[in-house]
Protein backbone atom coordinates (compact mmCIF):
# COMPACT_ATOMS: atom_id res chain seq x y z
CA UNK A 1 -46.30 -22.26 8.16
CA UNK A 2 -44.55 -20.21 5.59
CA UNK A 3 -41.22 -22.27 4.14
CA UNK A 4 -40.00 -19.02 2.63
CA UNK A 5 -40.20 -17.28 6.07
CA UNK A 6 -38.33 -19.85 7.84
CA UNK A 7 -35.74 -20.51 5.71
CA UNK A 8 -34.63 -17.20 5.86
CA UNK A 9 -35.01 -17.01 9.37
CA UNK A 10 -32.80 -20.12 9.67
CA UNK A 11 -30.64 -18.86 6.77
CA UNK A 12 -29.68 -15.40 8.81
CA UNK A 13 -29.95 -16.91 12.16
CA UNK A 14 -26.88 -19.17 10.84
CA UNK A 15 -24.72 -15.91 9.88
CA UNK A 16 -25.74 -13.43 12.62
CA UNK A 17 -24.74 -16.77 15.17
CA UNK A 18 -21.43 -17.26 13.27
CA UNK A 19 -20.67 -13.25 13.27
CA UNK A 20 -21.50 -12.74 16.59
CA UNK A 21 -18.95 -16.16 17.73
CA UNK A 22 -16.45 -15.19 15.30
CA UNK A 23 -16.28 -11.57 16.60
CA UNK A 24 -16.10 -12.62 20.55
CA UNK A 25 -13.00 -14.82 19.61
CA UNK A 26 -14.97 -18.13 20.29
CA UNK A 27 -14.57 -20.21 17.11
CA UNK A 28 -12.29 -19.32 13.90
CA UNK A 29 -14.25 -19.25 11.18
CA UNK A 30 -12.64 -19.05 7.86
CA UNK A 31 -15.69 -17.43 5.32
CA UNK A 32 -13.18 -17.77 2.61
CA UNK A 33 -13.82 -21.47 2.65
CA UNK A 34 -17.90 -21.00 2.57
CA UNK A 35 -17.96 -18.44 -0.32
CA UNK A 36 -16.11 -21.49 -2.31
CA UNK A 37 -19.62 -23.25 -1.68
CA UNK A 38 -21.57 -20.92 -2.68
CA UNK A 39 -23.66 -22.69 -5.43
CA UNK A 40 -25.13 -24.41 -2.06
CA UNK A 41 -27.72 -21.22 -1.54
CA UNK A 42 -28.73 -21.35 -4.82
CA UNK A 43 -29.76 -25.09 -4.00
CA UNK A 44 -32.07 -24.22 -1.05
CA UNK A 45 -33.41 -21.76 -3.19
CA UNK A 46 -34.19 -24.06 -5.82
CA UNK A 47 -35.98 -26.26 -3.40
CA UNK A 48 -38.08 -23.38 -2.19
CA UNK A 49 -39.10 -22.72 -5.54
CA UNK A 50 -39.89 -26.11 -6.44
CA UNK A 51 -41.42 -27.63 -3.39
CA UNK A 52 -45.22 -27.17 -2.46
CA UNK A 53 -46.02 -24.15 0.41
CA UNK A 54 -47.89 -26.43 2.48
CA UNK A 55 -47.44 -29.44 4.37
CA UNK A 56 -44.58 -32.16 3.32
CA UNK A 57 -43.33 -28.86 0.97
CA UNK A 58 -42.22 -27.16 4.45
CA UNK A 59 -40.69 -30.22 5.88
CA UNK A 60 -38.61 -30.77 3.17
CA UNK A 61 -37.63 -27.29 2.89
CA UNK A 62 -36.40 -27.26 6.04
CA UNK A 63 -34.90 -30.40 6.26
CA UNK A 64 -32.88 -29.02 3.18
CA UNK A 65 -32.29 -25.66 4.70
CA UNK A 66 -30.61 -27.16 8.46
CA UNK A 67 -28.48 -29.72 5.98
CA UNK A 68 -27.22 -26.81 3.64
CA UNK A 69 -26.68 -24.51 6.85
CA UNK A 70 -24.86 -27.47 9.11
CA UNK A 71 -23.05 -28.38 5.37
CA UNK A 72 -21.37 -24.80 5.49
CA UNK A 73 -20.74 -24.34 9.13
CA UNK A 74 -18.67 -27.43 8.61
CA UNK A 75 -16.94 -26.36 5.98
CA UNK A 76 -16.12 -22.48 7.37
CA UNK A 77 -14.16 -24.57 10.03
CA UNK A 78 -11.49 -25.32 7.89
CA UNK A 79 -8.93 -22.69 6.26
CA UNK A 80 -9.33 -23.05 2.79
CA UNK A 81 -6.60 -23.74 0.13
CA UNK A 82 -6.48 -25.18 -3.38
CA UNK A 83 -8.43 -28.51 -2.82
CA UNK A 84 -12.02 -27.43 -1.57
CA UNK A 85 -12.88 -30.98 -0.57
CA UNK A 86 -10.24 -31.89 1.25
CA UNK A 87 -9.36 -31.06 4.73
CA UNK A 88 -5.85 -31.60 5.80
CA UNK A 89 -5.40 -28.66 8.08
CA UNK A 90 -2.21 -29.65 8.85
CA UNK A 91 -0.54 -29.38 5.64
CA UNK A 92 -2.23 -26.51 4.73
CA UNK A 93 -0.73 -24.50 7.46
CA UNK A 94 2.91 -26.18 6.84
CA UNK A 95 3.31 -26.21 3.11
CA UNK A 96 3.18 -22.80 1.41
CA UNK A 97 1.42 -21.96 -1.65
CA UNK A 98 3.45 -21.70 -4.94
CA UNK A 99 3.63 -18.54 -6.38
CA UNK A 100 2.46 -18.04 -9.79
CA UNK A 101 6.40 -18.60 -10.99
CA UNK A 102 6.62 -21.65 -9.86
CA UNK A 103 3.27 -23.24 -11.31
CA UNK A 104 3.44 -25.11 -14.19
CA UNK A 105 0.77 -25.07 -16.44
CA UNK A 106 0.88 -27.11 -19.05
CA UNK A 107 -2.36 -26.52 -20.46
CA UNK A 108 -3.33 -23.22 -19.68
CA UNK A 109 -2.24 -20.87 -22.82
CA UNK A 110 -0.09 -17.85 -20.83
CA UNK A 111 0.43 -14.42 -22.20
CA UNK A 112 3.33 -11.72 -21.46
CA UNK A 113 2.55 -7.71 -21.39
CA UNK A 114 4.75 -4.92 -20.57
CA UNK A 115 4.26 -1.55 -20.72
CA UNK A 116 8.09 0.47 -21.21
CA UNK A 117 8.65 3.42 -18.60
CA UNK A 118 9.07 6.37 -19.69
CA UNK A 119 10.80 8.73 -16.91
CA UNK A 120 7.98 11.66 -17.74
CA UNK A 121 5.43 9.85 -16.55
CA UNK A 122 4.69 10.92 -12.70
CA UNK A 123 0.85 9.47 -12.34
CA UNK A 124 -0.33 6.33 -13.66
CA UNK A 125 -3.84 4.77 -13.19
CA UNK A 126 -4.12 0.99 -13.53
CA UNK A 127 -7.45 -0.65 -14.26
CA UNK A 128 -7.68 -4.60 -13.65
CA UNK A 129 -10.96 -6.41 -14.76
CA UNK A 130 -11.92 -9.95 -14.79
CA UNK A 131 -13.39 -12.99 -13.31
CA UNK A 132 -12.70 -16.23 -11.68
CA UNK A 133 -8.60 -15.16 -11.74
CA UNK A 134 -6.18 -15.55 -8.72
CA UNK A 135 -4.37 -11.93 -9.16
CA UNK A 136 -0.87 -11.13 -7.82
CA UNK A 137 0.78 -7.51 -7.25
CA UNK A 138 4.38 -7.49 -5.86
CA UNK A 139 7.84 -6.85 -6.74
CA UNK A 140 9.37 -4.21 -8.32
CA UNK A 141 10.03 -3.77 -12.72
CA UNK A 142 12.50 -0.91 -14.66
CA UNK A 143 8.99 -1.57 -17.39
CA UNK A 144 5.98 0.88 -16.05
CA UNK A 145 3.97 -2.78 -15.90
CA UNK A 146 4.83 -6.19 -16.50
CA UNK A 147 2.62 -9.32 -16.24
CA UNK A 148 2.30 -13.08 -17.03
CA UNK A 149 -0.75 -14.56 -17.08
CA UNK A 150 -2.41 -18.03 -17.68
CA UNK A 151 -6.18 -18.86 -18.08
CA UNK A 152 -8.62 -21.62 -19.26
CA UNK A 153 -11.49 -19.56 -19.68
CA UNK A 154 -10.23 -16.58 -21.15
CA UNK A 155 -7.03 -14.36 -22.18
CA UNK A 156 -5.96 -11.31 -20.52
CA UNK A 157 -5.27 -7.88 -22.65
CA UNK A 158 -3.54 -4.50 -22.19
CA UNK A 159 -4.33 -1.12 -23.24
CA UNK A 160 -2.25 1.81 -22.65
CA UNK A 161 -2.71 5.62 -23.57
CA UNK A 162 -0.27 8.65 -21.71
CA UNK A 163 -1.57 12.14 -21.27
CA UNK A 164 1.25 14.13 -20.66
CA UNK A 165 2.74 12.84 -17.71
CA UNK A 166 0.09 10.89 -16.82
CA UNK A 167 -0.59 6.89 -18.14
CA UNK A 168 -4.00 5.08 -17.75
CA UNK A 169 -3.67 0.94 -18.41
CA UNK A 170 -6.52 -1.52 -18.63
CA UNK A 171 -5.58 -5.02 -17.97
CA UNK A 172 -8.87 -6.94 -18.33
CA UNK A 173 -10.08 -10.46 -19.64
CA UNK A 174 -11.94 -11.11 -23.11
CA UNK A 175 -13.32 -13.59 -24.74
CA UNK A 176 -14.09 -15.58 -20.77
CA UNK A 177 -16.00 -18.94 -21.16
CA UNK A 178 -18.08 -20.82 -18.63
CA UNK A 179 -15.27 -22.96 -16.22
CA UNK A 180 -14.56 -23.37 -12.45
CA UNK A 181 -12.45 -20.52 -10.81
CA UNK A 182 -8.94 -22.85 -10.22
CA UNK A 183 -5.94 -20.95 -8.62
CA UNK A 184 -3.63 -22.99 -10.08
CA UNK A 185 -4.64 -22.50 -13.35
CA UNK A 186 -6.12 -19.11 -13.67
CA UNK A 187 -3.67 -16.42 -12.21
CA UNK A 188 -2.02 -13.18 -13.18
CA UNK A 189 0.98 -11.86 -11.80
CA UNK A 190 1.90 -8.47 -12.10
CA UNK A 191 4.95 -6.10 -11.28
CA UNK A 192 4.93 -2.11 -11.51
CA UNK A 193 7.34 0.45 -11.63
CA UNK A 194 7.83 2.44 -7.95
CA UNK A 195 8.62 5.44 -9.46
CA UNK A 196 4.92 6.71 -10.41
CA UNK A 197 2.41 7.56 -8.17
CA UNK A 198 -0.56 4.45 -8.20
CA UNK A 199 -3.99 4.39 -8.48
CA UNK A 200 -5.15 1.16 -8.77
CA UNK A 201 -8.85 -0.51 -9.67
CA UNK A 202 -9.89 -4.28 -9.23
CA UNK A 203 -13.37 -5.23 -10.39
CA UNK A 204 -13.74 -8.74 -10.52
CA UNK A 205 -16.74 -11.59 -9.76
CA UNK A 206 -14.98 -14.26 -8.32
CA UNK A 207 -11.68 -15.67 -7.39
CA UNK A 208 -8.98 -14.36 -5.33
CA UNK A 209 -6.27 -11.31 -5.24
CA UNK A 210 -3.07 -10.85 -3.05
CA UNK A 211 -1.78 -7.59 -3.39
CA UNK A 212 1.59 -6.58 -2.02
CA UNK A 213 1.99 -2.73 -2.59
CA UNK A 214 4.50 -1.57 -0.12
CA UNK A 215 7.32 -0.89 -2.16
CA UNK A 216 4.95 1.26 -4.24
CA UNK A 217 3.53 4.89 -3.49
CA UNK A 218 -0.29 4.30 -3.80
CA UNK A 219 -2.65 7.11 -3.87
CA UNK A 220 -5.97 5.33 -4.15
CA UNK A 221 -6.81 1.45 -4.00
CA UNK A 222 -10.49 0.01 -5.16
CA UNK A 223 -11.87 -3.21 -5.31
CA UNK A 224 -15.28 -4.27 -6.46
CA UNK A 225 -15.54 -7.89 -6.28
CA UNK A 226 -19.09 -10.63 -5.64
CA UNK A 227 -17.40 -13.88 -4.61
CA UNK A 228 -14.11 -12.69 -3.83
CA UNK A 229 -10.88 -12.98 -1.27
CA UNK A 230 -8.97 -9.89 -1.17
CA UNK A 231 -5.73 -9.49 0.36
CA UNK A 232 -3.61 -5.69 0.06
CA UNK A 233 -0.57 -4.94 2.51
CA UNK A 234 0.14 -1.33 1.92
CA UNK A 235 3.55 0.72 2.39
CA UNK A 236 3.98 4.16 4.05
CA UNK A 237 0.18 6.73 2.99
CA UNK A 238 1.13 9.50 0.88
CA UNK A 239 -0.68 12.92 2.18
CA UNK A 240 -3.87 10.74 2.21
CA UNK A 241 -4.27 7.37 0.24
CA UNK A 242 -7.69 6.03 -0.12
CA UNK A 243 -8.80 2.40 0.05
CA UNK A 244 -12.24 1.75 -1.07
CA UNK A 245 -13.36 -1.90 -1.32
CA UNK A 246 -17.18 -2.76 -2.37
CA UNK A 247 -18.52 -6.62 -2.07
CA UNK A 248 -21.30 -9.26 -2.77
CA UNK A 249 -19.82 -12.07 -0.76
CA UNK A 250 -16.69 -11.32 0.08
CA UNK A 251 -13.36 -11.84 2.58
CA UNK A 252 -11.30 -8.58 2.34
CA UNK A 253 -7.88 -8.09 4.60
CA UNK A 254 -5.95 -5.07 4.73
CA UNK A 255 -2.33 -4.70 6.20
CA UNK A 256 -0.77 -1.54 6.72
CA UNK A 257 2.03 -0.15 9.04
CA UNK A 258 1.40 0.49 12.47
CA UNK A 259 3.05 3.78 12.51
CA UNK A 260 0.51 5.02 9.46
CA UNK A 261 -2.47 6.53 10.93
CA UNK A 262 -5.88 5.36 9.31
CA UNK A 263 -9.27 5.71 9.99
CA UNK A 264 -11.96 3.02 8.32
CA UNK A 265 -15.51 3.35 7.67
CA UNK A 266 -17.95 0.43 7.55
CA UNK A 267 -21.08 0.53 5.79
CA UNK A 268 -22.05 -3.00 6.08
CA UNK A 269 -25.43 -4.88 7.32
CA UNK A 270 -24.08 -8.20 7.87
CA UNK A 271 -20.29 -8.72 8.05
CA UNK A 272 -17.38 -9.25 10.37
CA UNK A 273 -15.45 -6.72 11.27
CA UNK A 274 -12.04 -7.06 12.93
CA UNK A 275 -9.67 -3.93 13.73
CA UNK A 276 -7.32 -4.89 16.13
CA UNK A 277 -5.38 -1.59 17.18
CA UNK A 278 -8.53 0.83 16.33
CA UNK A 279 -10.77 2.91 18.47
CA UNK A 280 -14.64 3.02 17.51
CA UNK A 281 -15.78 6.74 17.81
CA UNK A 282 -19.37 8.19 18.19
CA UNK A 283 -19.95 8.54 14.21
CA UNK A 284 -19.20 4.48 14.08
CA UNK A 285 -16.11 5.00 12.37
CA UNK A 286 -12.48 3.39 13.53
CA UNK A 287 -9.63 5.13 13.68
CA UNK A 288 -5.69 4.22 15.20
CA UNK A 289 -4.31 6.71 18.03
CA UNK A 290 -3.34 10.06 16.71
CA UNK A 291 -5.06 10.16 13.51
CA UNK A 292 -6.46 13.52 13.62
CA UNK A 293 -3.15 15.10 13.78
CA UNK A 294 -1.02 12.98 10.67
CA UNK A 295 -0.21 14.84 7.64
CA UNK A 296 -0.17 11.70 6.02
CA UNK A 297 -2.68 8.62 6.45
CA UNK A 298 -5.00 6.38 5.16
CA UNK A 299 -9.04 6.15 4.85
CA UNK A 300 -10.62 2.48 4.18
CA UNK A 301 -14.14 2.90 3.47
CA UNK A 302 -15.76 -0.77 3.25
CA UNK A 303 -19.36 -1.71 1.56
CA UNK A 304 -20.62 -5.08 1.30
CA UNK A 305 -23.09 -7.45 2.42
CA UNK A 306 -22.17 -10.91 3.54
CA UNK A 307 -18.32 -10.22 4.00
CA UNK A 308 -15.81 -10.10 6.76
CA UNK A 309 -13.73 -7.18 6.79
CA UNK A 310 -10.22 -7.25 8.29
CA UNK A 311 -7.72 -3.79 8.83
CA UNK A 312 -4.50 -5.22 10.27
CA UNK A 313 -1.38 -3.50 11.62
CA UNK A 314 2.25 -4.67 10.85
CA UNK A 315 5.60 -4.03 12.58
């Protein structure tokens, strides 16, 4: 009996079983709330590694396996929030979140940057990098960027050089030190001007973002994230605005209008896929009715392994 063998067999046989339930609308299962587990895999694996191939070795590494496995099916049947152990589903659908105003973090050292607008500028590329950070986008600033930020494992910094009418701004961590990813205490929130045309880039490990970028005009939108939620809801496309989002582990949800015409491609060995609204053609793509003749619309491309994917329309 090979231990290695089986518990990967077990190990996908537990994530093709939840995919296939999750995507026939039999169970809700909320992957957000496993990826917070994570360390868990790297458990079994340890066991693997440490237990012998043959005989009691293979028990226990299956006994471990089935516990870890029935561990994180239990878990992924809860919506998660800010307290990972507990499991009060009611009040985590009746009580909203705080937004990053109306934290208070007494001992998590917070920064301010802006970034003044300068009515030249048409184009302006943004470039956010960093790790185990709840990010924020929304709301509108007469600065070309404005954030506030507060972190116990790192500080945030901002770089800005203009090129003619064009401005490219790094927001990124420095100095990040080992600590557990905490909403509450490590978030950014971060305001741009609508007058420039976007093009925005998220690379970050883990931890969560929540963009809100429809009172923006957005030419391009990446993410790159390992353990990560991500969360955009997009205005009106310009001629054609591209959304590109590459993951590890990952839940990523995209909103845009129902009258914008899209098309999303998935290249993707396990995830979940959900596009309510779309029509799968013969090249595997999706695309929303009429999407072939817009002037203006949007293209998602989507990579990642383990991840569920998510294109939404809104009224």
């Amino acid at each position: 009996m090979n231990k290695e063998k089986l518990s990967w067999g077990l190990i996908l046989l537990f994530v093709g079983g939840v995919l296939l339930l999750s995507n026939l609308d039999v169970i809700n299962f909320y992957w957000r709330s496993v990826f917070s587990m994570w360390p868990v895999i790297l458990i079994v694996v340890g066991v693997n590694l440490l237990v012998p191939r043959q005989g009691i070795g293979s028990a226990v590494s299956i006994i471990v396996t089935i516990a870890a496995l029935a561990f994180l099916t239990y878990r992924g049947m809860f919506p998660p929030h800010n307290d990972w152990w507990g499991f009060d589903n009611k009040s985590w659908h009746s009580e909203k979140e705080p937004s990053s105003k109306e934290r208070k973090q007494p001992n998590s050292p917070r920064g301010t940057f802006t970034h003044e607008y300068d009515s030249t500028i048409t184009t302006a590329h943004l470039t956010i990098k960093g790790g185990a950070v709840a990010y924020e986008i929304e709301g509108a600033t007469d600065k070309l960027f404005s954030a506030e930020s507060a972190s116990t494992i790192g500080t945030h910094y901002l770089e800005t050089t203009t090129n003619g009418s064009d401005a490219q701004l790094s927001f990124r961590m420095k100095d990040q030190k080992k600590g557990n990813w905490n909403g509450d205490e490590n978030w950014a929130k971060i305001s741009l001007n609508t007058n420039p045309t976007w093009y925005i880039s998220l690379d970050m490990g883990a931890g969560s973002a929540e963009f809100d970028l429809t009172t923006y005009k957005v030419a391009s939108l990446n993410f790159k994230g390992g353990a990560a939620s991500f969360e955009a809801k997009m205005g009106m496309p310009l001629e054609e605005t591209v959304i590109t989002a590459e993951s590890g582990v990952a839940s990523v949800e995209i909103e845009i209008p129902k009258a914008a015409a899209c098309r999303v491609v998935v290249k993707s060995g396990l995830s979940s896929r959900d596009f309510p609204g779309f029509t799968k053609q013969s090249d595997g793509s999706y695309t929303t009715e009429g999407y072939d003749q817009a002037s203006n619309r949007f293209t998602v491309n989507l990579h990642g392994g383990l991840s569920s994917f998510t294109v939404k329309r809104y009224e």
